[in-house]
Protein backbone atom coordinates (compact mmCIF):
# COMPACT_ATOMS: atom_id res chain seq x y z
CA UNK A 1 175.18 -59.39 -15.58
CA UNK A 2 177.26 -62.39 -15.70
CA UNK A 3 178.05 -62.88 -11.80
CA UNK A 4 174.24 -62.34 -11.63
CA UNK A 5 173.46 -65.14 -13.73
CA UNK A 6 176.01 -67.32 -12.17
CA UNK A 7 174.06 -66.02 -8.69
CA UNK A 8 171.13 -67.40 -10.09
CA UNK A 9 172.15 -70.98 -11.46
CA UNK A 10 174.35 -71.27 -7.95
CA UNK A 11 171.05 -70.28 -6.23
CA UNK A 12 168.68 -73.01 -8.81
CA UNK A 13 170.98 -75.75 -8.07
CA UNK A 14 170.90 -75.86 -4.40
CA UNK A 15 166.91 -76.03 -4.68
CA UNK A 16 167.54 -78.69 -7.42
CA UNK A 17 169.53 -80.75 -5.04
CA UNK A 18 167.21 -79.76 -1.85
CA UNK A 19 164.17 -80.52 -3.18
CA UNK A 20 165.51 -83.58 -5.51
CA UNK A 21 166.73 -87.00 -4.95
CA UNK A 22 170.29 -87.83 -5.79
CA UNK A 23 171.38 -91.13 -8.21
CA UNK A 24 174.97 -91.99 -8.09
CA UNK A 25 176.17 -92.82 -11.91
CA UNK A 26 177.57 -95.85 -12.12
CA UNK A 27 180.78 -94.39 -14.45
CA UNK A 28 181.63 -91.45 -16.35
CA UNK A 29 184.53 -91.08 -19.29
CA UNK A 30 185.89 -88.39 -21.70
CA UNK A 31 186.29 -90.36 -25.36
CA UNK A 32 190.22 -90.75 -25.69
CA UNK A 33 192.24 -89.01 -28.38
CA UNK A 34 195.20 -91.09 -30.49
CA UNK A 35 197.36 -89.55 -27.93
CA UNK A 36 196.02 -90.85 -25.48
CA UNK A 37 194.80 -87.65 -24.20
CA UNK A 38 191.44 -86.50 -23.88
CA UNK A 39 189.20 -83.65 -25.87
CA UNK A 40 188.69 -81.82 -23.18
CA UNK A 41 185.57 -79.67 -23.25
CA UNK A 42 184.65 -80.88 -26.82
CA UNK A 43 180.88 -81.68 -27.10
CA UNK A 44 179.86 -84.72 -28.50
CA UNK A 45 178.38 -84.52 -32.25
CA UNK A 46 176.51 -87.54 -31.59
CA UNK A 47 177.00 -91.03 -29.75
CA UNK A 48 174.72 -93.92 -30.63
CA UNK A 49 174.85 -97.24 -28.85
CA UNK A 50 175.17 -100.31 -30.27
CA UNK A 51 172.04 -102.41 -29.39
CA UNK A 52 173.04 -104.79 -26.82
CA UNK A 53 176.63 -104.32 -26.63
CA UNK A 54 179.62 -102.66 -25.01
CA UNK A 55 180.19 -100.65 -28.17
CA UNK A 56 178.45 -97.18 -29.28
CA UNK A 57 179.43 -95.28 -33.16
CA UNK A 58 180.86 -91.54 -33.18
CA UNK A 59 182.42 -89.41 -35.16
CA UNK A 60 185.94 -89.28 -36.28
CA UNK A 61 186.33 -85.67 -35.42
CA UNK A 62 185.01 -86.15 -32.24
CA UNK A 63 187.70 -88.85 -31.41
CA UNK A 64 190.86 -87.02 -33.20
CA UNK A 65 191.10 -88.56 -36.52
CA UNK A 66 190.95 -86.68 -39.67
CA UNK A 67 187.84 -87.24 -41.24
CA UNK A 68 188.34 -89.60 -44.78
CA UNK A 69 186.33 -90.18 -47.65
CA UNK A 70 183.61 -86.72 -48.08
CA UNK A 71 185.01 -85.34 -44.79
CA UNK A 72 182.42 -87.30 -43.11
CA UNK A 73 183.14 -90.53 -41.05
CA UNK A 74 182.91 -93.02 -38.02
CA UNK A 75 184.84 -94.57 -35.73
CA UNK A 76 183.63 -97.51 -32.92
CA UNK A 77 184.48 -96.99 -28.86
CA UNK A 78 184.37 -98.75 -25.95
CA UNK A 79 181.26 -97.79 -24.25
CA UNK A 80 182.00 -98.48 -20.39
CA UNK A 81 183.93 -100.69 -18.43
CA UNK A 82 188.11 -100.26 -18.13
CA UNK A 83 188.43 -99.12 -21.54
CA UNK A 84 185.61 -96.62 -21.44
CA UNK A 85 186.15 -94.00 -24.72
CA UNK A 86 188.65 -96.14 -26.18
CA UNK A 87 188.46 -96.03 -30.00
CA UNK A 88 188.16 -99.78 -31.08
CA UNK A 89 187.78 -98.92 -35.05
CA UNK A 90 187.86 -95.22 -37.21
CA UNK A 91 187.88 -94.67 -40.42
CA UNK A 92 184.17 -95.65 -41.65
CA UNK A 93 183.68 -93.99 -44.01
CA UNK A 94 180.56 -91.93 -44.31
CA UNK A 95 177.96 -91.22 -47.44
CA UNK A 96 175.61 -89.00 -45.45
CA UNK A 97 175.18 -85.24 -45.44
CA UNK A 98 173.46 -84.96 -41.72
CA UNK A 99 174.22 -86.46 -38.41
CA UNK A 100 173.52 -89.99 -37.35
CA UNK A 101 170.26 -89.50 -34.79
CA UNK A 102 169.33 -92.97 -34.67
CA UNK A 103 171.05 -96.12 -35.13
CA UNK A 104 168.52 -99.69 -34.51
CA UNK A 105 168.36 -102.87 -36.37
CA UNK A 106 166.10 -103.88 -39.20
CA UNK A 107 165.19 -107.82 -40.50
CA UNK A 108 166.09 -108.12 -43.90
CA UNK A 109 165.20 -111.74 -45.20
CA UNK A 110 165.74 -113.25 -41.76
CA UNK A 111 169.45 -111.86 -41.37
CA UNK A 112 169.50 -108.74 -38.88
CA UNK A 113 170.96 -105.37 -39.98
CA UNK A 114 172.07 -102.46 -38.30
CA UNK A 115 170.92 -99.21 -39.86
CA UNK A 116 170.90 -96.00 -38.83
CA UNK A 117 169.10 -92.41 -39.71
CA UNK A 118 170.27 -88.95 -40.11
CA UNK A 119 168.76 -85.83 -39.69
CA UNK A 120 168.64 -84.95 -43.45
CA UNK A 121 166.52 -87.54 -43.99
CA UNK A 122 168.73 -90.14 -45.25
CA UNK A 123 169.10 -94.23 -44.26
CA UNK A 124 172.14 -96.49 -44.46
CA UNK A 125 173.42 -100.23 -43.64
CA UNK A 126 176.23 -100.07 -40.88
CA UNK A 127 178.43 -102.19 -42.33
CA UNK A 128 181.75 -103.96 -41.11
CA UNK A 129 184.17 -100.74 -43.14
CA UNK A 130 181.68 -98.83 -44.49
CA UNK A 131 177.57 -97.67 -44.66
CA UNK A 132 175.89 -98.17 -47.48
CA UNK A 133 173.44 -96.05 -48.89
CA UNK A 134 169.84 -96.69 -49.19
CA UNK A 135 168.32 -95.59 -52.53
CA UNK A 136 165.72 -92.99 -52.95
CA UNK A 137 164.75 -91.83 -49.88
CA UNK A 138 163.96 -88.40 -50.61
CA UNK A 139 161.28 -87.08 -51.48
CA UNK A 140 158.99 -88.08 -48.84
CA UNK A 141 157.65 -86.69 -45.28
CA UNK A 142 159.91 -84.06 -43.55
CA UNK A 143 161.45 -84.70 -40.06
CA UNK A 144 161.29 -81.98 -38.20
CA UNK A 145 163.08 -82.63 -35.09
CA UNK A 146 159.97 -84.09 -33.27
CA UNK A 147 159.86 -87.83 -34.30
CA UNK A 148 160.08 -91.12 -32.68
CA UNK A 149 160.86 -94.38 -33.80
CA UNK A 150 159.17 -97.61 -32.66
CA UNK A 151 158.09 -101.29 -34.07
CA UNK A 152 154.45 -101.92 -34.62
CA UNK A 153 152.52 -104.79 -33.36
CA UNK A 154 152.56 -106.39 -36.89
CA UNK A 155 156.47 -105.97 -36.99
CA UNK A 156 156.81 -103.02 -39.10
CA UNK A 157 159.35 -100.21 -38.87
CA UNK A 158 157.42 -97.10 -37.63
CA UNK A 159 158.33 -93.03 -37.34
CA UNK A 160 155.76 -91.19 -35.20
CA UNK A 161 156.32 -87.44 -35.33
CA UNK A 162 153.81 -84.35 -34.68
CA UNK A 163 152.26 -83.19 -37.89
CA UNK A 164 150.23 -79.78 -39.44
CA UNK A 165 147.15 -82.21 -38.66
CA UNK A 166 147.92 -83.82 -35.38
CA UNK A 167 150.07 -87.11 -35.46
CA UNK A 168 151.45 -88.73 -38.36
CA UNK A 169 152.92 -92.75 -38.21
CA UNK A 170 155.66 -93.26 -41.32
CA UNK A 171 157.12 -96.22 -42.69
CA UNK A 172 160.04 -97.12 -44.89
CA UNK A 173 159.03 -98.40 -48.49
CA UNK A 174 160.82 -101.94 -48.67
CA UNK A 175 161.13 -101.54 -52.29
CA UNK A 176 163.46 -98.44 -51.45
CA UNK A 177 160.94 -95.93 -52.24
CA UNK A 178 162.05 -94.01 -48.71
CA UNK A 179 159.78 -92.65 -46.14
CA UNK A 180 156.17 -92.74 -46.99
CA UNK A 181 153.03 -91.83 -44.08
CA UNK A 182 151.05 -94.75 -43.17
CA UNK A 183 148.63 -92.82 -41.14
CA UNK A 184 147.67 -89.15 -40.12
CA UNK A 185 145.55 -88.95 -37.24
CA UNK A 186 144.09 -85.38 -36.81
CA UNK A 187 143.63 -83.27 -34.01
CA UNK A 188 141.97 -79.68 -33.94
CA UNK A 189 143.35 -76.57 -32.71
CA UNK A 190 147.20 -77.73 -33.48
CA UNK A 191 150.11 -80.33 -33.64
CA UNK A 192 151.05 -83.31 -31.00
CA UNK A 193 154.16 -85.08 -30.30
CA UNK A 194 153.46 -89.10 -30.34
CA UNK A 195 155.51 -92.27 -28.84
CA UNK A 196 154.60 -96.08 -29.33
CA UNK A 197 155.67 -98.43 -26.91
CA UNK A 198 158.09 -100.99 -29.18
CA UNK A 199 156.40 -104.03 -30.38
CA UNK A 200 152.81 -102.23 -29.86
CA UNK A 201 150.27 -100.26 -31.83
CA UNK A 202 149.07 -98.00 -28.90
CA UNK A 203 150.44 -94.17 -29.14
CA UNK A 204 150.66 -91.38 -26.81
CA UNK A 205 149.86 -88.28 -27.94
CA UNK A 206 151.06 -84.71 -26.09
CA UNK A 207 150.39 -81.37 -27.09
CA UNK A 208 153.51 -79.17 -27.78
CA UNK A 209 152.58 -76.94 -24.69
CA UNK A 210 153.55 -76.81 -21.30
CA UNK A 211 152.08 -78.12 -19.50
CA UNK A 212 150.99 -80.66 -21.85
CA UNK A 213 147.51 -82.98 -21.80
CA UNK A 214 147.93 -86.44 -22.66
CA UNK A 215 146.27 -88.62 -25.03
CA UNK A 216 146.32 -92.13 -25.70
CA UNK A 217 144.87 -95.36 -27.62
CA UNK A 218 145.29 -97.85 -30.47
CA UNK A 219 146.91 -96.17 -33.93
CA UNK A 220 143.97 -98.21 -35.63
CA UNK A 221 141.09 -97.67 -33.41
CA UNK A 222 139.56 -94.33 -32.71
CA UNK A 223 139.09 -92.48 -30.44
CA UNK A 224 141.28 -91.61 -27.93
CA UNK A 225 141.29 -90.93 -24.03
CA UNK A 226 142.79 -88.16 -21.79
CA UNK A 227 144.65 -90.01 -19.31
CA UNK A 228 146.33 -87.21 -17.53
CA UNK A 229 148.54 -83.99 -18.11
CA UNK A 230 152.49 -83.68 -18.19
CA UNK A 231 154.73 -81.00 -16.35
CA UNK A 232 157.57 -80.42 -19.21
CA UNK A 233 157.90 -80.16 -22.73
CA UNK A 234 159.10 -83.80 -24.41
CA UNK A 235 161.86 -82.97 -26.44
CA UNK A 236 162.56 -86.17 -29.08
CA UNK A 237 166.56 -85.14 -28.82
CA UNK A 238 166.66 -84.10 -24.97
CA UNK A 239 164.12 -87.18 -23.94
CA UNK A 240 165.18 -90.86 -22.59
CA UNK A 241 162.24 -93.20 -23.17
CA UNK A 242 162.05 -96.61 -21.60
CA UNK A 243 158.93 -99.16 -22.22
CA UNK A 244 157.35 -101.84 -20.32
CA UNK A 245 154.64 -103.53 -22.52
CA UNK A 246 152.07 -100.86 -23.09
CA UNK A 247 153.47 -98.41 -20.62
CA UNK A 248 156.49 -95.77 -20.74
CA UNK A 249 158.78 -94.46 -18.52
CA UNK A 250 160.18 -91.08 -19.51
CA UNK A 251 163.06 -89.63 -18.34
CA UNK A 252 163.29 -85.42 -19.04
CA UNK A 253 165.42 -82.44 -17.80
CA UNK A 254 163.45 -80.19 -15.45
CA UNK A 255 161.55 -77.18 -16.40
CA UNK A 256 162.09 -76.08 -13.17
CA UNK A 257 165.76 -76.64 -11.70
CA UNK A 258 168.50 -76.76 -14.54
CA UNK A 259 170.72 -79.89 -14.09
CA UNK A 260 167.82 -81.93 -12.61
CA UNK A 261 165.42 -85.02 -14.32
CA UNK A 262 161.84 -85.48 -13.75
CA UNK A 263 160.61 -89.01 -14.65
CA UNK A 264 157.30 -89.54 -15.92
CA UNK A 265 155.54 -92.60 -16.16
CA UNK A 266 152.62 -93.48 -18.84
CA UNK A 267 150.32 -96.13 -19.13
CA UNK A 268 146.65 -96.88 -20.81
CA UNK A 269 145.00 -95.57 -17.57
CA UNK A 270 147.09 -92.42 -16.52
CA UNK A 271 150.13 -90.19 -17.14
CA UNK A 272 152.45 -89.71 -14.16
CA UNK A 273 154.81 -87.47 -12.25
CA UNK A 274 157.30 -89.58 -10.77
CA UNK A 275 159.60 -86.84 -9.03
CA UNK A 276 162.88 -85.47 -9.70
CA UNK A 277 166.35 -86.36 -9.37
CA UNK A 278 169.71 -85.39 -10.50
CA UNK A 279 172.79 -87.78 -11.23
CA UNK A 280 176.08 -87.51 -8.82
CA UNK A 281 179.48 -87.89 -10.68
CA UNK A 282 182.12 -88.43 -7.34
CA UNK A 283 179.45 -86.20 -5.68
CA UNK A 284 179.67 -83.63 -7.89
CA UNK A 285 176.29 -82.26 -9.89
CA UNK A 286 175.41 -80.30 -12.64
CA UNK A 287 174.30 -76.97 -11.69
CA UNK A 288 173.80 -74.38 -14.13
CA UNK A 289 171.57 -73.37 -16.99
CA UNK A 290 174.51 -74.19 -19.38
CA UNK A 291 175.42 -77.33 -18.06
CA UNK A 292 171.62 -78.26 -19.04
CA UNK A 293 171.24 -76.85 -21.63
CA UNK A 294 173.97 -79.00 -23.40
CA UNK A 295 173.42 -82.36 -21.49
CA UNK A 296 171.18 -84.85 -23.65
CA UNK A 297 169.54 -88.02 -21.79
CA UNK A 298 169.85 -91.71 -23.94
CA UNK A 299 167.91 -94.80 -23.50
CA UNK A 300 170.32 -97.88 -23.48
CA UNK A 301 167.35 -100.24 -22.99
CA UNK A 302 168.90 -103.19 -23.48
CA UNK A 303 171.55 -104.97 -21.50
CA UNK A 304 174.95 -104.66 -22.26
CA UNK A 305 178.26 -105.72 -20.25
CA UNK A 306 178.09 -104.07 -16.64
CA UNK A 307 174.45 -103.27 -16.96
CA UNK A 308 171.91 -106.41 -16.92
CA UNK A 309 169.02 -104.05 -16.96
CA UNK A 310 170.25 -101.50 -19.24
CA UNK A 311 171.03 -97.88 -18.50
CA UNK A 312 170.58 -94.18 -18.69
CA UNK A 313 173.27 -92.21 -20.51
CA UNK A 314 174.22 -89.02 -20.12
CA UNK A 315 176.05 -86.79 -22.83
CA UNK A 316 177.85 -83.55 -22.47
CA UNK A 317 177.48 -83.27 -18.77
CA UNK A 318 179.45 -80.83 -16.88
CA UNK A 319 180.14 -81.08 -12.83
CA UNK A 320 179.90 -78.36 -10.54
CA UNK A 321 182.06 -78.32 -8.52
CA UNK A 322 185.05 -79.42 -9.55
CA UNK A 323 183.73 -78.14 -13.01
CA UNK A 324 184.91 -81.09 -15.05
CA UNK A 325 183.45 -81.96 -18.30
CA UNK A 326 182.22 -85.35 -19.07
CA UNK A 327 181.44 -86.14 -22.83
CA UNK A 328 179.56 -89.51 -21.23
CA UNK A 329 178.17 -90.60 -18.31
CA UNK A 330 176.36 -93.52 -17.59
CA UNK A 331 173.40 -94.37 -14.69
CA UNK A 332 172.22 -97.87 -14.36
CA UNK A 333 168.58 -98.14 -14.75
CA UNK A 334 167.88 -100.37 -11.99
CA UNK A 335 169.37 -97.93 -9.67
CA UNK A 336 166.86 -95.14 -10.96
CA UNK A 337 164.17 -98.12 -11.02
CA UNK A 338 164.96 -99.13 -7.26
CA UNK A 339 164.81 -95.13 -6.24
CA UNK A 340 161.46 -94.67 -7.87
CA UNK A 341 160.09 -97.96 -7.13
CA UNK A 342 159.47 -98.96 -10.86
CA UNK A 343 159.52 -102.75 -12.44
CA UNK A 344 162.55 -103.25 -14.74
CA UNK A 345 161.99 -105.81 -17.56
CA UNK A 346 165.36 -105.54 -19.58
CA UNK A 347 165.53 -108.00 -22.80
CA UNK A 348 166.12 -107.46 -26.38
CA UNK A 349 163.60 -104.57 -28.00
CA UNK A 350 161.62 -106.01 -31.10
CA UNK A 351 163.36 -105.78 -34.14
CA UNK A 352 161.13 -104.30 -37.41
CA UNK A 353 161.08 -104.82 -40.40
CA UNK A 354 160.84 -102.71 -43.86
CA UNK A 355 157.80 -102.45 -45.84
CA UNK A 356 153.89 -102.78 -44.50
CA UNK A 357 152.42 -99.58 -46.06
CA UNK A 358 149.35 -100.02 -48.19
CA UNK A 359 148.58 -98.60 -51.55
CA UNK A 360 146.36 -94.86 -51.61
CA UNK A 361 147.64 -93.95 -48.14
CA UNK A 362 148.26 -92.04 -46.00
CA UNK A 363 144.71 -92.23 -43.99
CA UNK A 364 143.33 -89.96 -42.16
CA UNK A 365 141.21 -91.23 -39.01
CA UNK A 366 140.16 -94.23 -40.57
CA UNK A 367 139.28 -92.71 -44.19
CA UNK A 368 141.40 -93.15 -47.08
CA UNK A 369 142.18 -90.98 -49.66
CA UNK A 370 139.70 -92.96 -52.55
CA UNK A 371 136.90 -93.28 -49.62
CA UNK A 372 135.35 -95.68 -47.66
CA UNK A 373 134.65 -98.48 -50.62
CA UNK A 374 138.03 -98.71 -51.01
CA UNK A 375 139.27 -101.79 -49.11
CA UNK A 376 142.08 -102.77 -50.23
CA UNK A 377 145.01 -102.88 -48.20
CA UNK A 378 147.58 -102.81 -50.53
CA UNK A 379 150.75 -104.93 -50.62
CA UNK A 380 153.21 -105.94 -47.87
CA UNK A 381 150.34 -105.39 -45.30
CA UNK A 382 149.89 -108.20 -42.45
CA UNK A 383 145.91 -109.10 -42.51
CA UNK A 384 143.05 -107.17 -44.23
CA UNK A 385 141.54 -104.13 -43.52
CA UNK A 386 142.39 -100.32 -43.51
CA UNK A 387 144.71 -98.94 -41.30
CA UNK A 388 142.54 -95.98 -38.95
CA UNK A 389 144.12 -93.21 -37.68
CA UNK A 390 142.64 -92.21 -34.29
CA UNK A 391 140.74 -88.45 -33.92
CA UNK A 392 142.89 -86.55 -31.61
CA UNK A 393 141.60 -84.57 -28.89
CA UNK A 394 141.37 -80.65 -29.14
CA UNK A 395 143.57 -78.56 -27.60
CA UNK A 396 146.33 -76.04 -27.53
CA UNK A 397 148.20 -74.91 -30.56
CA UNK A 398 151.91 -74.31 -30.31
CA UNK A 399 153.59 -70.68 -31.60
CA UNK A 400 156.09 -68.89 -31.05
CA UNK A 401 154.95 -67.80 -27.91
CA UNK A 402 155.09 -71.63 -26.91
CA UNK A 403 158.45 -71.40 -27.64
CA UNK A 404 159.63 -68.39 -26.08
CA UNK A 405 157.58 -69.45 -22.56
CA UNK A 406 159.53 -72.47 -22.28
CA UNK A 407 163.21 -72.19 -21.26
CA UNK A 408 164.51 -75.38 -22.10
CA UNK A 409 163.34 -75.66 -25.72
CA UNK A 410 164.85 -72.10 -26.14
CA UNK A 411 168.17 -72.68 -25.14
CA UNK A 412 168.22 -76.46 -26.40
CA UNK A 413 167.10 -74.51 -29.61
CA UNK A 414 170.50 -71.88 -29.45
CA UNK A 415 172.65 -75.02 -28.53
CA UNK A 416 171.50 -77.10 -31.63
CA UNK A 417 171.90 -73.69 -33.75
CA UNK A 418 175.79 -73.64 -32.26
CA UNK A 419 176.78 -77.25 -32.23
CA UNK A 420 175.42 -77.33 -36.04
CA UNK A 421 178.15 -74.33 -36.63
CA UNK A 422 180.51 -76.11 -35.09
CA UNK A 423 179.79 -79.46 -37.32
CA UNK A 424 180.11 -77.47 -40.52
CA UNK A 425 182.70 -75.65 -39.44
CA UNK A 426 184.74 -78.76 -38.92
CA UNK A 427 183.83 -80.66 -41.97
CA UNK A 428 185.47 -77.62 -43.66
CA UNK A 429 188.90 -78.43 -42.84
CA UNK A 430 189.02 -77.27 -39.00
CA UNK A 431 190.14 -80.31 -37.91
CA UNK A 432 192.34 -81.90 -34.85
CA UNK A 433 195.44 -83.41 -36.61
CA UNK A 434 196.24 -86.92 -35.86
């Protein structure tokens, strides 16, 4: 049974690479132990990039170091270059129960702050030693795996994630009230995943199907328009999103040939199959269904040392042949851009800010909760008027069935389920000494 399914990866990875162009990555590194050793085939927990710079935040267990203060922290590497996976700082101590999924910077009072989010719902200030809590976040909408985060056009930290109704934008309460829903736009027949283009209020909407129809307009102006269909499930965790303005450029794993990318392109007027390609490391590719079905694509939008127009990253990527196991590899995006033909406009991506939810929400296509007379938009909001949620489009529910018909989200699904044992399992005391 085995040999068979090593028949059939060998046999998927050949049409991957014959019917797929090929990117050379630009580096890749293994995060280096105190011993100057590496971790071998040790999957990443998490790696988040600092915004802008050479420098990306992971865990202390996944570097070497025994965890301090609840058995939870950080330490700082050297993301690319020389020094790639060199620890620069550990020992940050951590407050949070869940893992880091997204670290971005907020405007507090005209001083910028980086922040980042967990997936137990919980915020903190990335400090210089230490995070610091923010107050009060719970209760308040559930993630569920599915979300996005984005600026609005007005400034205002945003969270668009699918919802029992259709698509639901959330906000953080500047007065540390946590996560509260701004809007809820609803859409018959079953739930959508959304993305916003940073520093914009228009939204793309995709059912959780595959293939998936595709949905767009203006948070605040109904309705919306079918601008074309996708080929693969967008997974929030498994998906590298890049914007342009009003327009996204998505880059996915395959549904089709494990170890390979599709991109996908969307804009106002149409959604977009790009083509595939998979990423070279010394000529070496990944190749098998569990190569893929641990590798995770990352953003790095903005430019950092090495890379003036940003870059793709790669985590837990395995090459076949020689079979070596990279915890990080890293594409630069104008060498994916030049492939494909796309425009590259790397800069700094809008920085948001706290607060800009109005009283009696969340609204639901345009109505809120009190009814039409109701006006009032509440404090912290930029301008008057009610914020309205755009009518999504029927189509498709997802179910289990969705689930089980689509590989990737299965086995990114038993992955998750095993690097989460892992996690706990290592908080516990199984740790790498020093």
């Amino acid at each position: 049974m085995l040999r068979s399914l090593w028949l059939l990866s060998t046999v998927l990875a050949a049409e991957a690479l014959a019917s797929s162009g090929t990117i050379e990555a630009r580096e890749a590194f293994e995060l280096v132990l105190p011993d100057g050793g590496s971790s071998g085939t040790t999957a990443l927990s998490f790696l988040l990039p600092l915004p802008g710079e050479d420098r990306a935040i992971v865990s202390d267990f996944d570097v070497g170091f025994v965890p301090v203060g609840n058995g939870y922290s950080f330490a700082i590497i050297k993301l690319g270059g020389p020094d790639a996976g060199v620890v620069l700082q550990h020992g940050i101590p951590s407050p949070f129960l869940g893992d880091p999924t997204l670290l971005f910077r907020v405007n507090e009072s005209g001083t910028t702050n980086l922040w980042i989010r967990t997936d137990y719902q919980e915020l903190g200030r990335l400090e210089s030693d230490q995070v610091v809590m923010w107050p009060n976040v719970s209760p308040g909408p559930q993630f569920i795996g599915g979300e996005w985060q984005t600026v609005s056009q007005d400034g205002f930290l945003r969270i668009s994630q699918e919802n029992s109704e259709g698509i639901s934008l959330i906000g953080v309460d500047s007065t540390g009230g946590g996560f509260r829903q701004v809007l809820v736009a609803s859409r018959d027949g079953g739930v959508n995943r959304s993305l916003t283009p940073p520093g914009t209020d228009r939204y793309y909407a995709t059912a959780s199907t595959t293939p998936a129809d595709v949905d767009t307009g203006d948070w605040y102006s109904p309705p919306s328009l079918q601008v074309g269909t996708l080929p693969v499930y967008l997974g929030a965790s498994r998906s590298a999103v890049f914007s342009i303005g009003e327009r996204l450029q998505i880059i996915s794993p395959s549904a089709d040939f494990p170890g390979a990318f599709v991109l996908l392109e969307l804009s106002p007027t149409g959604a977009s199959d790009k083509g595939t390609f998979v990423v070279s490391v010394d000529g070496g590719i990944c190749g098998d269904i569990g190569c893929a079905a641990y590798m995770n694509a990352v953003a790095v939008q903005e430019p950092f040392p090495g890379y003036p127009q940003g870059a793709l990253m790669i985590t837990n990527y395995r090459v076949d042949p020689p079979y070596e196991f990279l915890q990080v590899v890293l594409v630069a995006w104008e060498d994916v851009a030049t492939y494909f033909g796309l425009e590259v406009a790397a800069g700094p991506l809008p920085v948001g800010r706290f607060g800009g939810i109005p009283d009696g929400g969340p609204f639901r296509n345009g109505v809120p909760p009190g009814g039409e007379g109701n006006k009032d938009p509440g404090p912290g909001v930029g301008g008057p008027g009610i914020p309205m949620g755009p009518g999504i489009r029927t189509g498709g529910t997802a179910s289990c069935a969705t689930a089980l018909a689509e590989p990737s989200a299965l086995l990114g699904g038993l992955v998750g389920l095993f690097l989460l044992a892992r996690r706990r399992h290592g908080r516990n005391g199984s740790v790498r000494g020093v």
